[in-house]
Protein backbone atom coordinates (compact mmCIF):
# COMPACT_ATOMS: atom_id res chain seq x y z
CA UNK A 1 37.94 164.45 87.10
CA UNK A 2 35.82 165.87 89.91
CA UNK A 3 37.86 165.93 93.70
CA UNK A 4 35.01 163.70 94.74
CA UNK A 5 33.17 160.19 93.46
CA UNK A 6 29.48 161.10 95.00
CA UNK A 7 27.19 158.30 95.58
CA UNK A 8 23.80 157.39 96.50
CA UNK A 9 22.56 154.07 97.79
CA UNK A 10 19.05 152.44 97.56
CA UNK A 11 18.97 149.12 99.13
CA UNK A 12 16.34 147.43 101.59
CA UNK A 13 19.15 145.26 103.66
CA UNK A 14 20.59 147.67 105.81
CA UNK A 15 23.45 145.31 106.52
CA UNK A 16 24.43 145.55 102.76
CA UNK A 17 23.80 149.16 103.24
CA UNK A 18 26.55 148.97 105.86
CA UNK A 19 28.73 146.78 104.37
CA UNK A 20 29.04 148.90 100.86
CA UNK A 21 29.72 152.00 103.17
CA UNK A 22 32.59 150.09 104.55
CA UNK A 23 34.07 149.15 101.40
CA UNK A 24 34.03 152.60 99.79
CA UNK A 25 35.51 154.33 102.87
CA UNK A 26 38.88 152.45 101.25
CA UNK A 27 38.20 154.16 97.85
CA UNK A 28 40.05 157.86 97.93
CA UNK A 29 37.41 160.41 96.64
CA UNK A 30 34.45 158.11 97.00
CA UNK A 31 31.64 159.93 99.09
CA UNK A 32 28.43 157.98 99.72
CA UNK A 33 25.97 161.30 99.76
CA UNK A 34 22.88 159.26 101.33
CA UNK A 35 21.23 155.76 101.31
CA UNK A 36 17.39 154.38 101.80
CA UNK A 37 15.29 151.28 101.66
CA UNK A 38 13.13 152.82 99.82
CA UNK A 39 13.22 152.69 95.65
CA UNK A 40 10.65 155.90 96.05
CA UNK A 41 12.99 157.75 97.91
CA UNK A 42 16.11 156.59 96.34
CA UNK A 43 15.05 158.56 93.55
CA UNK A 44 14.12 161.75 95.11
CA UNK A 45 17.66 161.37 96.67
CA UNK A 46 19.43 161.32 92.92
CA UNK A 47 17.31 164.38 92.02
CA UNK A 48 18.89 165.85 94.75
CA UNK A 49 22.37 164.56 94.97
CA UNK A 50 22.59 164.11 90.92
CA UNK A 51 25.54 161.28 92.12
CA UNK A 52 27.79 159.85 89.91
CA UNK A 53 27.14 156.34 90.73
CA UNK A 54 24.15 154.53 92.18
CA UNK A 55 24.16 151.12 93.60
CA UNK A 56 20.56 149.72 93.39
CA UNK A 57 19.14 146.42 94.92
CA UNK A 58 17.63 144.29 92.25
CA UNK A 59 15.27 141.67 94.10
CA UNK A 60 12.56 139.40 93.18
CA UNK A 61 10.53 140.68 92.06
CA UNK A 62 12.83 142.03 89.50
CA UNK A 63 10.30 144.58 87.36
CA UNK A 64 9.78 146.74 90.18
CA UNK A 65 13.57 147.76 91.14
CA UNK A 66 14.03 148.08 87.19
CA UNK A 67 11.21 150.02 86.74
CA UNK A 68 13.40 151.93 89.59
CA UNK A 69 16.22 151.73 87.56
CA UNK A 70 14.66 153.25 84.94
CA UNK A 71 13.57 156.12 86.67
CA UNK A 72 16.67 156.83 87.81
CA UNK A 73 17.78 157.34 84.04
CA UNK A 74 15.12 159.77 83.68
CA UNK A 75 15.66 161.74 86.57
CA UNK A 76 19.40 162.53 85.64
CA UNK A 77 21.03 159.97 82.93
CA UNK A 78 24.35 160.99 83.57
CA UNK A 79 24.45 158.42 87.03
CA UNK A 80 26.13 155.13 86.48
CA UNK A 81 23.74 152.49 88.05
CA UNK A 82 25.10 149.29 90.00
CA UNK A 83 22.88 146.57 90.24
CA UNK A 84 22.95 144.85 93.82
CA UNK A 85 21.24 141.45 93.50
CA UNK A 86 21.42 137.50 94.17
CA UNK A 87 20.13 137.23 91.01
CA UNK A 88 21.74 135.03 88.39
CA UNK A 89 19.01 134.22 85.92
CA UNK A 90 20.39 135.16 82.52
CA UNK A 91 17.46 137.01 81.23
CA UNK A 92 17.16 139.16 84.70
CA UNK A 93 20.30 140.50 83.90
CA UNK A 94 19.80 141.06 80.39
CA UNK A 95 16.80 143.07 81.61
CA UNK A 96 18.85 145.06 84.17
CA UNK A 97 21.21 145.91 81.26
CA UNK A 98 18.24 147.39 78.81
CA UNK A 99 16.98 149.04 81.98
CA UNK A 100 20.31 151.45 82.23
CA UNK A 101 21.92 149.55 85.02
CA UNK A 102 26.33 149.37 84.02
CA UNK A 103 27.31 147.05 86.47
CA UNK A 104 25.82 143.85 88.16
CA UNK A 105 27.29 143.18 91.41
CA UNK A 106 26.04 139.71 93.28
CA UNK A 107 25.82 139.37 96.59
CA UNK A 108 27.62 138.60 99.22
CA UNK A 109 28.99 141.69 97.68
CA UNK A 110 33.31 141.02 97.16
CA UNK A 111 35.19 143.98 97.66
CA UNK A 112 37.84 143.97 94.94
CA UNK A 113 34.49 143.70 92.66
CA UNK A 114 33.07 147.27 94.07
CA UNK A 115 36.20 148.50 94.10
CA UNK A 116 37.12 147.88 90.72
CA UNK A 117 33.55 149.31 89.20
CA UNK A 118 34.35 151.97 91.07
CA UNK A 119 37.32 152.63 89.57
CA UNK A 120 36.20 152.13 86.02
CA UNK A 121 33.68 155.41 86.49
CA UNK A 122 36.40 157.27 87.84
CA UNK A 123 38.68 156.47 84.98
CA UNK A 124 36.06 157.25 82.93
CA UNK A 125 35.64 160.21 84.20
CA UNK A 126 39.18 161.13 84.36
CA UNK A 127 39.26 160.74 80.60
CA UNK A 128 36.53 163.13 80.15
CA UNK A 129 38.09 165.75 82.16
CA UNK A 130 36.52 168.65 83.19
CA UNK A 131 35.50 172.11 80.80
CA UNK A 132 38.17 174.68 80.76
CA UNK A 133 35.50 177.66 80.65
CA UNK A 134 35.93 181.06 80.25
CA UNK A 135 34.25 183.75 82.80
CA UNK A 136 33.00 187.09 81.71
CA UNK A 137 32.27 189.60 83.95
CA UNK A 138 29.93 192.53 83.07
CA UNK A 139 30.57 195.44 84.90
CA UNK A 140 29.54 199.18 85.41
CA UNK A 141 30.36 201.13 88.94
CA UNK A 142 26.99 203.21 87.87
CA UNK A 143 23.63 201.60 88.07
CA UNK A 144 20.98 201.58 85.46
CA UNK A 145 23.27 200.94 82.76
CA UNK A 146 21.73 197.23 81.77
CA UNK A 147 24.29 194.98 83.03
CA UNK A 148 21.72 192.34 83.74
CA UNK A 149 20.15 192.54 80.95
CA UNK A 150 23.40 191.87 79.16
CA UNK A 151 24.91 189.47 81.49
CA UNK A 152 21.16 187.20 80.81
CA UNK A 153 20.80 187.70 77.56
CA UNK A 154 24.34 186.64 76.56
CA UNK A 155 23.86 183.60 78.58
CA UNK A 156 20.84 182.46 76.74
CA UNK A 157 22.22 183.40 73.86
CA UNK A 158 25.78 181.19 74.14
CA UNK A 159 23.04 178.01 75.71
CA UNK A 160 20.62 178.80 72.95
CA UNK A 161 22.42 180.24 70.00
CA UNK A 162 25.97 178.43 70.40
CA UNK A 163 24.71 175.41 71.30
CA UNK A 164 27.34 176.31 73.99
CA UNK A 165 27.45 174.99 78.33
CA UNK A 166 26.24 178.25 79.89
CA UNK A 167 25.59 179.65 83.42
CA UNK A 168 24.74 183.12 84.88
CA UNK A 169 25.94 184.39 88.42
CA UNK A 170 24.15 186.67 90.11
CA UNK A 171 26.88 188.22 92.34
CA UNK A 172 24.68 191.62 93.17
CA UNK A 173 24.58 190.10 96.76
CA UNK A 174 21.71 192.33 97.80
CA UNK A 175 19.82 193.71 95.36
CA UNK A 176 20.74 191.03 92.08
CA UNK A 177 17.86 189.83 90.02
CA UNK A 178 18.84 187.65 87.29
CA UNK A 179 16.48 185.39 88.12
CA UNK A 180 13.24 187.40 88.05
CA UNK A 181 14.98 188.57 84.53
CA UNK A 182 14.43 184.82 83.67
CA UNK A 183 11.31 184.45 85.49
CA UNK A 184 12.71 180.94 87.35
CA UNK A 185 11.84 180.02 90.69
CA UNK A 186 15.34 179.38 92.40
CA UNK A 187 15.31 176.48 95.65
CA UNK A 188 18.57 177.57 96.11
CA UNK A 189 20.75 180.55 96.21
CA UNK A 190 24.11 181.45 96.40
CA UNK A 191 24.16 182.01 99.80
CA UNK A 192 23.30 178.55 100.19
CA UNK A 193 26.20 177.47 98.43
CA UNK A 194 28.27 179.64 100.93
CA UNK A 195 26.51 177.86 103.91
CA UNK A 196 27.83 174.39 102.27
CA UNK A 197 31.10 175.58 101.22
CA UNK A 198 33.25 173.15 102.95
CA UNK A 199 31.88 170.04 100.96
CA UNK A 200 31.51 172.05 97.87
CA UNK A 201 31.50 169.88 94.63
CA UNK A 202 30.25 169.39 90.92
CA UNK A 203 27.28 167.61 92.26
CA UNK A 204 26.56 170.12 94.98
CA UNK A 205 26.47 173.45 93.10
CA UNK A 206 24.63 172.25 90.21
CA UNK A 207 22.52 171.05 92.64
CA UNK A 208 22.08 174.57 94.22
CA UNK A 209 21.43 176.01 90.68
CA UNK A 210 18.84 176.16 88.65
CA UNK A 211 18.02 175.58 84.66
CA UNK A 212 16.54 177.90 82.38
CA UNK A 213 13.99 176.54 79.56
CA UNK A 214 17.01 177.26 76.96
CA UNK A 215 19.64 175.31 78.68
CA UNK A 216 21.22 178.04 80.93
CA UNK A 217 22.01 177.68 84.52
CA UNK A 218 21.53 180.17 87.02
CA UNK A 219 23.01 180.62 90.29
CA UNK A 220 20.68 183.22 92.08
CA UNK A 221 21.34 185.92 94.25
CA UNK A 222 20.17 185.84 97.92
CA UNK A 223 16.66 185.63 98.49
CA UNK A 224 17.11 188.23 101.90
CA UNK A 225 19.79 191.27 101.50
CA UNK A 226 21.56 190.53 104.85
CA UNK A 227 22.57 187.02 103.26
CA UNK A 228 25.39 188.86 101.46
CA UNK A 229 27.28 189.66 104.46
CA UNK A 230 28.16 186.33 105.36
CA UNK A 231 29.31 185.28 102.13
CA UNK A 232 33.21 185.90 101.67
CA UNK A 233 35.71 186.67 98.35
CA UNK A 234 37.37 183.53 99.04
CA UNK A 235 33.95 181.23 98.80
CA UNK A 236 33.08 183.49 95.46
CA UNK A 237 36.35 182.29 94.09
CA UNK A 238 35.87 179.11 95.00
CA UNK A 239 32.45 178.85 93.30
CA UNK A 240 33.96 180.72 90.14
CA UNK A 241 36.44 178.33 89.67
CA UNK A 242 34.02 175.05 90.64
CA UNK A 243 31.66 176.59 87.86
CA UNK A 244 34.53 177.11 85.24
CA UNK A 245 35.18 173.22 85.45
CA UNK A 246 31.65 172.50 84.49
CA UNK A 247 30.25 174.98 81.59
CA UNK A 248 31.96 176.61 78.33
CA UNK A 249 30.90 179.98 79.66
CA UNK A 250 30.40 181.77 83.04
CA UNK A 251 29.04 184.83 82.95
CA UNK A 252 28.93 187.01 85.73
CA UNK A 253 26.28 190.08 86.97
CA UNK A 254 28.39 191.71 90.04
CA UNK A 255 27.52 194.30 91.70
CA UNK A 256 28.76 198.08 91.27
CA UNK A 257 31.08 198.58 93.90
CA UNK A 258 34.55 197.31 93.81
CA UNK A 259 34.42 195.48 97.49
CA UNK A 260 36.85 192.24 97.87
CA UNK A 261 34.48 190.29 96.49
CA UNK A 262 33.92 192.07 93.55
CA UNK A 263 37.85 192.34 93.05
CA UNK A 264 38.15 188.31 93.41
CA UNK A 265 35.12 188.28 90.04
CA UNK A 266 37.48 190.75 87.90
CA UNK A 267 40.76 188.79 88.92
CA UNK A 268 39.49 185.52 87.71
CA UNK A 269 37.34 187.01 84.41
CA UNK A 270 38.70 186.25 81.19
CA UNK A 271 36.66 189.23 80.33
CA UNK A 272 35.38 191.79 81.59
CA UNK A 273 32.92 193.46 79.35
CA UNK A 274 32.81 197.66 81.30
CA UNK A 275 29.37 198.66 80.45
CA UNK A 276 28.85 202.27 79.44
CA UNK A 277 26.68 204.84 78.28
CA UNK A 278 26.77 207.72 75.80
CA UNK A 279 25.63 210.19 79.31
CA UNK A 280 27.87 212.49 80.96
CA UNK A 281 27.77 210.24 84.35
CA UNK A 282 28.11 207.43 82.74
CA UNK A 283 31.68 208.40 80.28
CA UNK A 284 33.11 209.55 83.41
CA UNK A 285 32.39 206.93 85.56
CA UNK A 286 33.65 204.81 82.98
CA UNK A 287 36.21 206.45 82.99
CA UNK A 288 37.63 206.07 86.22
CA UNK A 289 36.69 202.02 86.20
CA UNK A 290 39.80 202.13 83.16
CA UNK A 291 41.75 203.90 85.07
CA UNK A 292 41.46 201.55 88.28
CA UNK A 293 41.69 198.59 85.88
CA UNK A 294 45.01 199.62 84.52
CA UNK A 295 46.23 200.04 88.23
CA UNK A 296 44.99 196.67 88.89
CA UNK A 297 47.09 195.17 85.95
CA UNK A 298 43.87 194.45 83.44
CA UNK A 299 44.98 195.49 79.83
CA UNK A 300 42.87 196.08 76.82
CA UNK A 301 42.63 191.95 76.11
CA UNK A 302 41.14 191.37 79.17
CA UNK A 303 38.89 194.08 79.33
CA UNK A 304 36.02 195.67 76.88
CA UNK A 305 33.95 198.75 76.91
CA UNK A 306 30.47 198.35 75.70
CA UNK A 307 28.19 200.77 75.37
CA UNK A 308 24.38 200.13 75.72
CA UNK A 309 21.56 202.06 73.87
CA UNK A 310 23.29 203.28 71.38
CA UNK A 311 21.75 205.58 68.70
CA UNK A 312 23.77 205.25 65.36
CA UNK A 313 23.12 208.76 64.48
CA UNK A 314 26.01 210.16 67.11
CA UNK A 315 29.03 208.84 65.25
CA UNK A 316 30.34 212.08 66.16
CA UNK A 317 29.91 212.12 69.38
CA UNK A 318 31.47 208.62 69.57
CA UNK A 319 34.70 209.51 67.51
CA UNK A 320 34.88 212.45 71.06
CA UNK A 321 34.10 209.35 73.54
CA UNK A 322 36.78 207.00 72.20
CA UNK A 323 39.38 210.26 71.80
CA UNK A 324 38.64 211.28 75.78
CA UNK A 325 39.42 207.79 76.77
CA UNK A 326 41.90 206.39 74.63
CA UNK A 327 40.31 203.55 74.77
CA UNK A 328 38.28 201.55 71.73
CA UNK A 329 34.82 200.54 71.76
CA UNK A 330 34.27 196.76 71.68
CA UNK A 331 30.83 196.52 71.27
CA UNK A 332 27.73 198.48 70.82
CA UNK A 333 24.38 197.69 71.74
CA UNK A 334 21.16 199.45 70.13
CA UNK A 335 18.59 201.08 71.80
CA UNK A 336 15.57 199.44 71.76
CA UNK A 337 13.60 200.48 75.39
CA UNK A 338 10.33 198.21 73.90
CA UNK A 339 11.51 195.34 73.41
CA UNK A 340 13.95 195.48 76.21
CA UNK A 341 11.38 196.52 78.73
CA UNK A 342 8.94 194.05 78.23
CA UNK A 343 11.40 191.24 78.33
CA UNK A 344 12.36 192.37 81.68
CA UNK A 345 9.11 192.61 83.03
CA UNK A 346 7.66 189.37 81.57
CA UNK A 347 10.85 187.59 82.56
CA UNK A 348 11.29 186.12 79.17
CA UNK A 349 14.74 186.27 77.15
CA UNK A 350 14.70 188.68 74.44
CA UNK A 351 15.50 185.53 71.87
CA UNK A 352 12.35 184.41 72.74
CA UNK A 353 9.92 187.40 73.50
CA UNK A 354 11.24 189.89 70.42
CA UNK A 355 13.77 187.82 68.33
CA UNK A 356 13.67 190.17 65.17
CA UNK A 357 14.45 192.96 67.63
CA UNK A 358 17.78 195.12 66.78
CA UNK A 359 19.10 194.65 70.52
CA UNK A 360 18.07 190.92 69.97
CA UNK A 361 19.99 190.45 66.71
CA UNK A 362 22.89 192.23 68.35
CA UNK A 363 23.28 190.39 71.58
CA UNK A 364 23.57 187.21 69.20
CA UNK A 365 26.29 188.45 67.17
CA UNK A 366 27.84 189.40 70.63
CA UNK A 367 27.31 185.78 71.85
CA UNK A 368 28.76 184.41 68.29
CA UNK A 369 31.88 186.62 68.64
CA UNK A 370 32.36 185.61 71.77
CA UNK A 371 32.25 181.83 70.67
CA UNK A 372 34.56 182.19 67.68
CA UNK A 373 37.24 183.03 69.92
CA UNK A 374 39.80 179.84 69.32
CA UNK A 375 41.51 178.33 71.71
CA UNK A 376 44.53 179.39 70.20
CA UNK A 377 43.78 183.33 71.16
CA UNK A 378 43.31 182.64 74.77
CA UNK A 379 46.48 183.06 76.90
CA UNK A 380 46.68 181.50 80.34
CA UNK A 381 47.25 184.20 82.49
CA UNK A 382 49.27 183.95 86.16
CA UNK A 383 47.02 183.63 88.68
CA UNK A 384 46.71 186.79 90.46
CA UNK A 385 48.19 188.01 93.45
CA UNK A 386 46.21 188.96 96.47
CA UNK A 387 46.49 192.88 97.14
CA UNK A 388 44.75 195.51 99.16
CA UNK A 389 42.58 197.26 96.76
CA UNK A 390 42.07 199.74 99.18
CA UNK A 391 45.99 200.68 99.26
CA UNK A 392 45.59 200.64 95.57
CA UNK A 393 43.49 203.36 95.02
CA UNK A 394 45.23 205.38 97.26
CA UNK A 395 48.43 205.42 95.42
């Protein structure tokens, strides 16, 4: 169940107004978000707030607060709408209850009646719990390698392909573009969610994110470079683990340094996939990212080296890549500079803009081995203890 009840009121009589306020003050984890008098507004405010319940005045005339009601339902069905009304007529009610409106409440309101409605959501709630996703991180310390590509691409592909709750964070604090490879038009940005991070919620970060035409949310890097300074490892933890409570899948762009907050991404990945090329600069860069991983405690389960463009026809050269590192290859990913290149720069998923493509075909088996994992194969892992990376390296 989410920390907090959020709620939105819409009511012309601001002494009801102040009287409902009153009466969910006594309600542990209720939060009243904002109120109006106006239906108009009210509705802007639940596009906004996306609250869990909304208490709505139902007056005479009755057709135009349903015809409220109803837009409510449209603008995000998931609210639970109280009808506040000195209505009894039968066939008002009956109405109200076709119109998406849960619970009629007459006025004078009685307390142990809100209270108890209340209560009902938040059982209901309770019940439902809350998505035990799974984050994966892709990662390179070299640029150029395609991490965004991968990290959007697999996130379409698990909303699109999997039928699966996905969302991509853009955690290249300065110079991250997930969004322009999406071509959406963020309102909000992570750095925005830093600025609210005290009252952080469900509500409020989904709020601060946006949705991608195949179902994919994305929470978008800062729209001005110096933004990044001000957000901390502590409030990127806190937004990794608010986001792994809402979707199946996380997955996470960072950027490719290994700063604090950086280190707080690979703690809490259940995966990190370590991007790599078959390039001299790019095997032994790679190479030293293992070899820091396996200082910081990652084994082979948790993390997976991937190599992009990959021609088939140096099998050899392969067999001497794996043999250098030790290490297996997890995945590879064709080369296929086309059809890659004009997704990026017409911000439109591969899926959609080349879905015969080999890198295309690929990425979806990726996303589809990444879903078959059962739940059975996933081990809870101890939650990871705070250390100075810096004194890490050093050893």
């Amino acid at each position: 169940m989410p920390e907090e009840i959020s709620i939105v009121i819409i009511d012309s009589d601001k002494d009801v107004r102040y009287s409902l306020k009153n009466m969910l003050r006594d309600i542990p984890g209720a939060q009243v978000r904002d109120e109006s008098d106006d239906p108009r507004v009210g509705v802007n405010l639940v596009r906004q707030f996306r609250p869990h319940i909304v208490f709505l005045e139902i007056s005479s005339p009755a057709e135009d607060h349903l015809n409220t009601a109803a837009k409510i339902v449209e603008v995000y069905p998931q609210a639970s709408i109280f009808a506040v009304s000195s209505e009894t007529k039968p066939d008002v009610i009956l109405k109200a209850m076709r119109s998406g409106i849960q619970e009629f409440l007459k006025r004078p309101l009685d307390q142990d009646e809100v209270v108890a409605a209340v209560r009902k959501v938040m059982r209901r709630l309770q019940t439902q719990g809350t998505v035990a996703g799974e984050i994966i991180t892709i990662f390179s310390n070299k640029g150029g390698l395609g991490t965004t590509m991968i990290a959007v691409n697999l996130a379409v592909m698990l909303a699109k392909s999997c039928a699966k709750s996905a969302a991509v964070v853009d955690l290249d604090l300065q110079f991250g573009d997930a969004a322009m490879f999406l071509n959406v038009q963020p309102t909000y940005t992570i750095a925005d969610v830093a600025r609210s991070y005290e009252k952080l919620d469900q509500t409020l970060l989904r709020a601060h994110m946006v949705q991608h035409s195949s179902g994919a949310y994305v929470m978008a890097e800062p729209q001005q470079a110096e933004e990044a300074e001000a957000i901390t490892a502590d409030q990127v933890g806190q937004v990794l683990r608010l986001l792994r409570s809402m979707f199946e899948y996380v997955v996470v762009d960072t950027s490719h340094s290994f700063d604090e907050r950086c280190v707080e991404t690979l703690d809490l990945s259940d995966s990190v996939f370590l991007v790599s090329a078959l390039e001299l600069p790019a095997i032994r860069n790679s190479k030293r990212c293992i070899e820091i991983f396996q200082r910081l405690g990652y084994g082979r389960d948790k993390v997976k080296l991937v190599l992009n463009r990959f021609v088939p026809n140096k099998s050899v050269v392969v067999e001497k890549f794996e043999k250098s590192f030790e290490y297996p290859i997890f995945w590879r990913i064709p080369n296929d500079y086309g059809s890659v290149s004009n997704s990026i720069n017409s911000g439109v998923p591969l899926i959609e803009s080349a879905p015969q493509s080999p890198v295309t075909v690929n990425l979806r088996e990726l996303a589809y081995a990444v879903c078959r994992r059962g739940p059975e194969e996933k081990v809870e892992a101890e939650a990871p203890k705070k250390r100075s990376l810096v004194k890490l390296l050093r050893r």
